[in-house]
N, C-alpha and C. Protein backbone atom coordinates (compact mmCIF):
# COMPACT_ATOMS: atom_id res chain seq x y z
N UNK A 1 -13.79 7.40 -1.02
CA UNK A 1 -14.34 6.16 -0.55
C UNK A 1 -13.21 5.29 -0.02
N UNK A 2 -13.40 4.50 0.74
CA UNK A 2 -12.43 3.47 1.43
C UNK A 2 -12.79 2.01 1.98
N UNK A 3 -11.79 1.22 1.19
CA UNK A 3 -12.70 0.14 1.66
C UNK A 3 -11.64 -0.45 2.30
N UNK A 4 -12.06 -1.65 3.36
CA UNK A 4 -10.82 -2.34 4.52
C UNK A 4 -11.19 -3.79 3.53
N UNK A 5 -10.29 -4.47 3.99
CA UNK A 5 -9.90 -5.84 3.67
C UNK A 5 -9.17 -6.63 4.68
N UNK A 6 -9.51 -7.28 5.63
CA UNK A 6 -8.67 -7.81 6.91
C UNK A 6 -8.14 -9.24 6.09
N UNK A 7 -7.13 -8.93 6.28
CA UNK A 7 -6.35 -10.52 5.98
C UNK A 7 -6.46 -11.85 6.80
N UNK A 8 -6.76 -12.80 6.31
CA UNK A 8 -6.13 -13.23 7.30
C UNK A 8 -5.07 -14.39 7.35
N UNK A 9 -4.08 -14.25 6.56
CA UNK A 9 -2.87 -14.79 6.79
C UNK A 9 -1.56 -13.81 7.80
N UNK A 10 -2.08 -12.26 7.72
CA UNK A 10 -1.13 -11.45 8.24
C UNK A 10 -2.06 -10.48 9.21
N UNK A 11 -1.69 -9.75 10.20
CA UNK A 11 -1.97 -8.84 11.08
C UNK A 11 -2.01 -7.36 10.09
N UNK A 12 -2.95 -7.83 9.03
CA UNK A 12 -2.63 -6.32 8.60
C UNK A 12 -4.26 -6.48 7.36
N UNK A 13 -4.26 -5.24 7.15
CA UNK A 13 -5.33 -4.15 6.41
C UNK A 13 -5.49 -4.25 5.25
N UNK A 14 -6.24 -4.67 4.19
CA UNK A 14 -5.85 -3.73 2.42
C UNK A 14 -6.94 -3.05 2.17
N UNK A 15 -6.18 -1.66 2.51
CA UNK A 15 -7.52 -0.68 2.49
C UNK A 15 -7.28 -0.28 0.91
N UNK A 16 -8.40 0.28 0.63
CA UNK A 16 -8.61 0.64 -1.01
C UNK A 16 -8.94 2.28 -0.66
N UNK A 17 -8.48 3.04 -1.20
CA UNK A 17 -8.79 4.47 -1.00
C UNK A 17 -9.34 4.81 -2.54
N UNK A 18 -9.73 5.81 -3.07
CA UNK A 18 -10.40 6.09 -4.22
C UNK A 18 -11.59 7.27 -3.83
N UNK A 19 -11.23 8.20 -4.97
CA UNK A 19 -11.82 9.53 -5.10
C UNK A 19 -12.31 9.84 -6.33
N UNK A 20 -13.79 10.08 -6.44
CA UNK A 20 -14.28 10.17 -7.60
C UNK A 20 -13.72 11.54 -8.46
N UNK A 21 -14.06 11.88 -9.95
CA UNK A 21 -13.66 12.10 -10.90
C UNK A 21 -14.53 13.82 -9.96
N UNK A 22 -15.64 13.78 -9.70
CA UNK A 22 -16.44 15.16 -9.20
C UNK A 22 -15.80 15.50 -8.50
N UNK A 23 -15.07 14.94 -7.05
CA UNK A 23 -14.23 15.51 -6.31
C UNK A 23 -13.15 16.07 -6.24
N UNK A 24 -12.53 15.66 -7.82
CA UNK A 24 -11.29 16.10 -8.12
C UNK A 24 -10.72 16.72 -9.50
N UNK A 25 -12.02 16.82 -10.32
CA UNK A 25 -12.05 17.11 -11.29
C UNK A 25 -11.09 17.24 -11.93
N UNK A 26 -10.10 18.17 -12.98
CA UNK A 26 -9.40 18.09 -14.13
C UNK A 26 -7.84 17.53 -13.02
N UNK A 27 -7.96 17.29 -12.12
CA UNK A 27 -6.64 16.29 -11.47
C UNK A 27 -5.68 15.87 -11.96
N UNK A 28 -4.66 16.10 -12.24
CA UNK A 28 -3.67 15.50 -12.52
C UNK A 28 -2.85 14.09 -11.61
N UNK A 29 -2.43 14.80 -10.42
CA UNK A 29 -1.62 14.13 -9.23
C UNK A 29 -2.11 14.20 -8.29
N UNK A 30 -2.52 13.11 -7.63
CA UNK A 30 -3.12 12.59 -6.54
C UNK A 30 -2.65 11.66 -5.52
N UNK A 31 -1.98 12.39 -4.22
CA UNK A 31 -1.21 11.26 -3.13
C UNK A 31 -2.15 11.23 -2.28
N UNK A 32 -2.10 10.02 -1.74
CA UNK A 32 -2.43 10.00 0.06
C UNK A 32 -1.85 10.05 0.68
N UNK A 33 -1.58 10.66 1.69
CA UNK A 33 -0.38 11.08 2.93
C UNK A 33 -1.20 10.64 4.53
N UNK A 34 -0.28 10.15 4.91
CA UNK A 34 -0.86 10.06 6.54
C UNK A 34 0.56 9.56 7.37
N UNK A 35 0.21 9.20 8.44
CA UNK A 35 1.01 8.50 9.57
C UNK A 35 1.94 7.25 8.62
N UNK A 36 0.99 6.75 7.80
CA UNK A 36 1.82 5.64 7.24
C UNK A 36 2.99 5.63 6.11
N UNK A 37 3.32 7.16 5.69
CA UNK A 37 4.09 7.20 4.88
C UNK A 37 4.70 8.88 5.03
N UNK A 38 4.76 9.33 6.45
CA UNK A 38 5.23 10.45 7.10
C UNK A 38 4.71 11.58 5.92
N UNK A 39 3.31 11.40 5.63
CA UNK A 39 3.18 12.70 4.92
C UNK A 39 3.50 13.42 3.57
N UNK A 40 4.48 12.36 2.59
CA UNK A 40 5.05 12.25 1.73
C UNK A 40 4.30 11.94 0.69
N UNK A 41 3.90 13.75 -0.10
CA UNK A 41 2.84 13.50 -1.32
C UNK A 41 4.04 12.28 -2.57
N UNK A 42 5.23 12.09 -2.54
CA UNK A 42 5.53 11.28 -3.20
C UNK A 42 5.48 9.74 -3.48
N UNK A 43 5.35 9.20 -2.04
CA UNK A 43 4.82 7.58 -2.20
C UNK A 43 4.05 7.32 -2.58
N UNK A 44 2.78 7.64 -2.17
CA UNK A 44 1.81 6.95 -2.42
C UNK A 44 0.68 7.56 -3.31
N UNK A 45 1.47 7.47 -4.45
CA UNK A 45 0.33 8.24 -5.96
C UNK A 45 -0.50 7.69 -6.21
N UNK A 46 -1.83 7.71 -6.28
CA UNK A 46 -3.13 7.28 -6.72
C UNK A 46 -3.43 7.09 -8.00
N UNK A 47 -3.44 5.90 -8.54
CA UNK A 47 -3.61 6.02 -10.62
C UNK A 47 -4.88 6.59 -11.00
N UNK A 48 -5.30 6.99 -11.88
CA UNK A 48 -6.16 7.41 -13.30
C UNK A 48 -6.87 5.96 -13.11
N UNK A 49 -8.14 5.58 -13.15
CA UNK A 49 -8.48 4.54 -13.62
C UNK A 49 -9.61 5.01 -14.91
N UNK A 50 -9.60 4.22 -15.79
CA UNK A 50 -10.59 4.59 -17.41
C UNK A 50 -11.74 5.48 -16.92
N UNK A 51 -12.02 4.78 -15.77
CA UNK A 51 -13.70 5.37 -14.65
C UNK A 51 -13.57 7.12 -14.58
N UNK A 52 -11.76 7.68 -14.18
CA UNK A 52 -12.01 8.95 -13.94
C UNK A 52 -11.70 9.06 -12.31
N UNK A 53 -11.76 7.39 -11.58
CA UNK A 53 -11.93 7.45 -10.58
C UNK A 53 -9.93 7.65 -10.18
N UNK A 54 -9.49 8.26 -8.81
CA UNK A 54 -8.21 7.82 -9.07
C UNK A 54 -8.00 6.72 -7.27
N UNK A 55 -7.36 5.71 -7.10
CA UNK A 55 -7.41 4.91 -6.27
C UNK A 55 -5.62 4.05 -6.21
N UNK A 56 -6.04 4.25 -4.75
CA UNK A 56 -4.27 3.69 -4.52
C UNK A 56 -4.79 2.33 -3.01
N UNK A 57 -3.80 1.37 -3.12
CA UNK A 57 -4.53 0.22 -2.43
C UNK A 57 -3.25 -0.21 -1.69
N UNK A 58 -3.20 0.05 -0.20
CA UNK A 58 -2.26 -0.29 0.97
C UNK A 58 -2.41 -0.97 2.11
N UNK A 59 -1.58 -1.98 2.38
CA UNK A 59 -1.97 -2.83 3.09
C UNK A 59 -1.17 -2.16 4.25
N UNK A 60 -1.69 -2.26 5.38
CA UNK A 60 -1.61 -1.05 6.89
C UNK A 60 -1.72 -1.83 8.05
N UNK A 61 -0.92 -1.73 8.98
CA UNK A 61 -0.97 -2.64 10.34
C UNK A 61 -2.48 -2.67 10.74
N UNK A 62 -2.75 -3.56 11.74
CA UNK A 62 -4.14 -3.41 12.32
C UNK A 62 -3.75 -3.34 13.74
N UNK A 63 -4.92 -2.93 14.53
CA UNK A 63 -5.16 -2.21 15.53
C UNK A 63 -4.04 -1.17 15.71
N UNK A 64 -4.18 -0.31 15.05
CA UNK A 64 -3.76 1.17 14.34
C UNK A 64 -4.85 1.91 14.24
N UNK A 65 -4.07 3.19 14.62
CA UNK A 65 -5.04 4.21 13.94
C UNK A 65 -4.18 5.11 13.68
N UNK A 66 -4.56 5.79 11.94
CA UNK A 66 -3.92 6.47 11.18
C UNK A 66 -4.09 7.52 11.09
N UNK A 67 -3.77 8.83 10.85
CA UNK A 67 -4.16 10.06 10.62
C UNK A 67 -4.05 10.30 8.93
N UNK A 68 -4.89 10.89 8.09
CA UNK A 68 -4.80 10.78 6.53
C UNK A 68 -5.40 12.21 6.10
N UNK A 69 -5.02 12.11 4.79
CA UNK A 69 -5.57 13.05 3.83
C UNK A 69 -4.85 12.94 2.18
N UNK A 70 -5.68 13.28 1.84
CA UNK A 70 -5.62 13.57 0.20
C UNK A 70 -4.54 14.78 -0.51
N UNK A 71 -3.73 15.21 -1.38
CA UNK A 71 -3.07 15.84 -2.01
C UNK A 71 -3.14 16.32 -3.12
N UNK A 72 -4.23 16.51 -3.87
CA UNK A 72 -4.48 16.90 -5.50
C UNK A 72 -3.54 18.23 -6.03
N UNK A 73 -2.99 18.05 -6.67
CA UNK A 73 -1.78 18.25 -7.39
C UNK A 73 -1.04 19.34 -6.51
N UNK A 74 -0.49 18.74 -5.69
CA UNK A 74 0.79 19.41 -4.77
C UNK A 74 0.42 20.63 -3.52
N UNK A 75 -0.99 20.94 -3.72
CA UNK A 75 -1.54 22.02 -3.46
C UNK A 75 -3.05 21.97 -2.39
N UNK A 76 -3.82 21.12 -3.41
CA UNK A 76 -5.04 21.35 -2.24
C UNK A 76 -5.03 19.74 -1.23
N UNK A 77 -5.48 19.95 -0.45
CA UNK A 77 -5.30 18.86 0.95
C UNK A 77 -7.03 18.91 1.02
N UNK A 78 -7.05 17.76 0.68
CA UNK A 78 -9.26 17.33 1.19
C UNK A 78 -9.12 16.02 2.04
N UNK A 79 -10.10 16.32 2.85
CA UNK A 79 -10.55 15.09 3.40
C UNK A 79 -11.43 13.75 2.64
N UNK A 80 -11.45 12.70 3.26
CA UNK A 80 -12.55 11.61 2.40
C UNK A 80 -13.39 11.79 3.56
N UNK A 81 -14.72 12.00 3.17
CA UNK A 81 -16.56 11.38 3.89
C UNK A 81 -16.29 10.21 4.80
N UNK A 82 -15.37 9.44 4.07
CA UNK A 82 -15.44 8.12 5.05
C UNK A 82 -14.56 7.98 5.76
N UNK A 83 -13.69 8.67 6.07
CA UNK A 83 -13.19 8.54 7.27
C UNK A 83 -14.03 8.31 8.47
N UNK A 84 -13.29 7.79 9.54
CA UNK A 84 -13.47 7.13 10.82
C UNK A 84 -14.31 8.03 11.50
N UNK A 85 -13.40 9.00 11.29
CA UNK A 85 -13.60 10.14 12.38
C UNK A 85 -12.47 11.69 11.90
N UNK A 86 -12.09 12.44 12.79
CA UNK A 86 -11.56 13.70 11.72
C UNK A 86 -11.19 13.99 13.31
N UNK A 87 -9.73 14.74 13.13
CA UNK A 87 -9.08 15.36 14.27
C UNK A 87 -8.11 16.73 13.35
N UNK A 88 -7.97 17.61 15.06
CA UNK A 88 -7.67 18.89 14.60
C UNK A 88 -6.06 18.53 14.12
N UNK A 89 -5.91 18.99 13.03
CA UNK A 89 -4.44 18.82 12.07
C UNK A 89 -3.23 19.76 13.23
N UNK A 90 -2.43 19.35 13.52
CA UNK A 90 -1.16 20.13 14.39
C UNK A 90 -0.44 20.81 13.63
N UNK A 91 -1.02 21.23 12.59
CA UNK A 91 -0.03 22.22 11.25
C UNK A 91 -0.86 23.39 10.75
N UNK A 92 -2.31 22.99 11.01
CA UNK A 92 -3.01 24.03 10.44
C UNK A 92 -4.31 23.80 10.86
N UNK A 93 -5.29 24.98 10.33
CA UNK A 93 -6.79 25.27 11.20
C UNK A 93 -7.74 23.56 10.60
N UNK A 94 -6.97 22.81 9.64
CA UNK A 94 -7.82 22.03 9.24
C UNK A 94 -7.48 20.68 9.85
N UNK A 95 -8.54 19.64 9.33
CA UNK A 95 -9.07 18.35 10.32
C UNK A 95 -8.17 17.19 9.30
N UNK A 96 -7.48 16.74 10.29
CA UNK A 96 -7.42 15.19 9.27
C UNK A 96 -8.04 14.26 9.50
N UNK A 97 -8.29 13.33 8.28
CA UNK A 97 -8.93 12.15 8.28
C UNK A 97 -8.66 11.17 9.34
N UNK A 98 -9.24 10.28 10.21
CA UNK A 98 -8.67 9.44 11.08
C UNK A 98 -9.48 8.21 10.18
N UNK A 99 -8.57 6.91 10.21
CA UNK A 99 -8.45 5.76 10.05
C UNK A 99 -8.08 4.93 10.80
N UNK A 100 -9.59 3.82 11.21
CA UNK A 100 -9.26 2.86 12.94
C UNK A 100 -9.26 1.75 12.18
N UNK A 101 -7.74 0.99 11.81
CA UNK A 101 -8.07 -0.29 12.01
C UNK A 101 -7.91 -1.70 12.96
């Protein structure tokens, strides 16, 4: 799930990302990787919340558009439903998430 937040003191985004407990079941480590952090399952770790749910919250330039995806423990790469839209990945047969803000 993803939610936007337009500021408006700054030219920028606070998107909320978050993946339920079904989608990711016994999960340990959970990054989001995209354009905004060159892909790097290490920045941007997603916490445990009590819910099960795990969610990481980044504030992102606007009128941007991002390319994204998910990382569950070092290994599998999923898309989110809510993405924008989905384009062919330049690394492999699969789609990444697109994010228009």
């Amino acid at each position: 799930m993803i939610e936007k937040k337009y500021l408006k003191t700054k030219p920028q985004c606070k998107v909320k990302f978050s993946l339920p407990v079904n989608l990711v079941g016994n999960a340990t480590n959970i990054a989001v990787v995209g354009d905004f952090n060159n892909w790097d399952c290490t920045i941007n770790l997603m916490k445990k919340q009590k819910s099960g749910v795990f969610v990481s919250t980044l504030n992102l330039s606007i009128d941007t558009v991002y390319q994204f995806r998910y990382v569950v423990d070092g290994t599998e790469w999923i898309n989110d439903d809510m993405a924008d839209d989905y384009v062919p990945s330049s690394i492999s047969d699969d789609k990444n998430g697109v994010l228009r803000l």
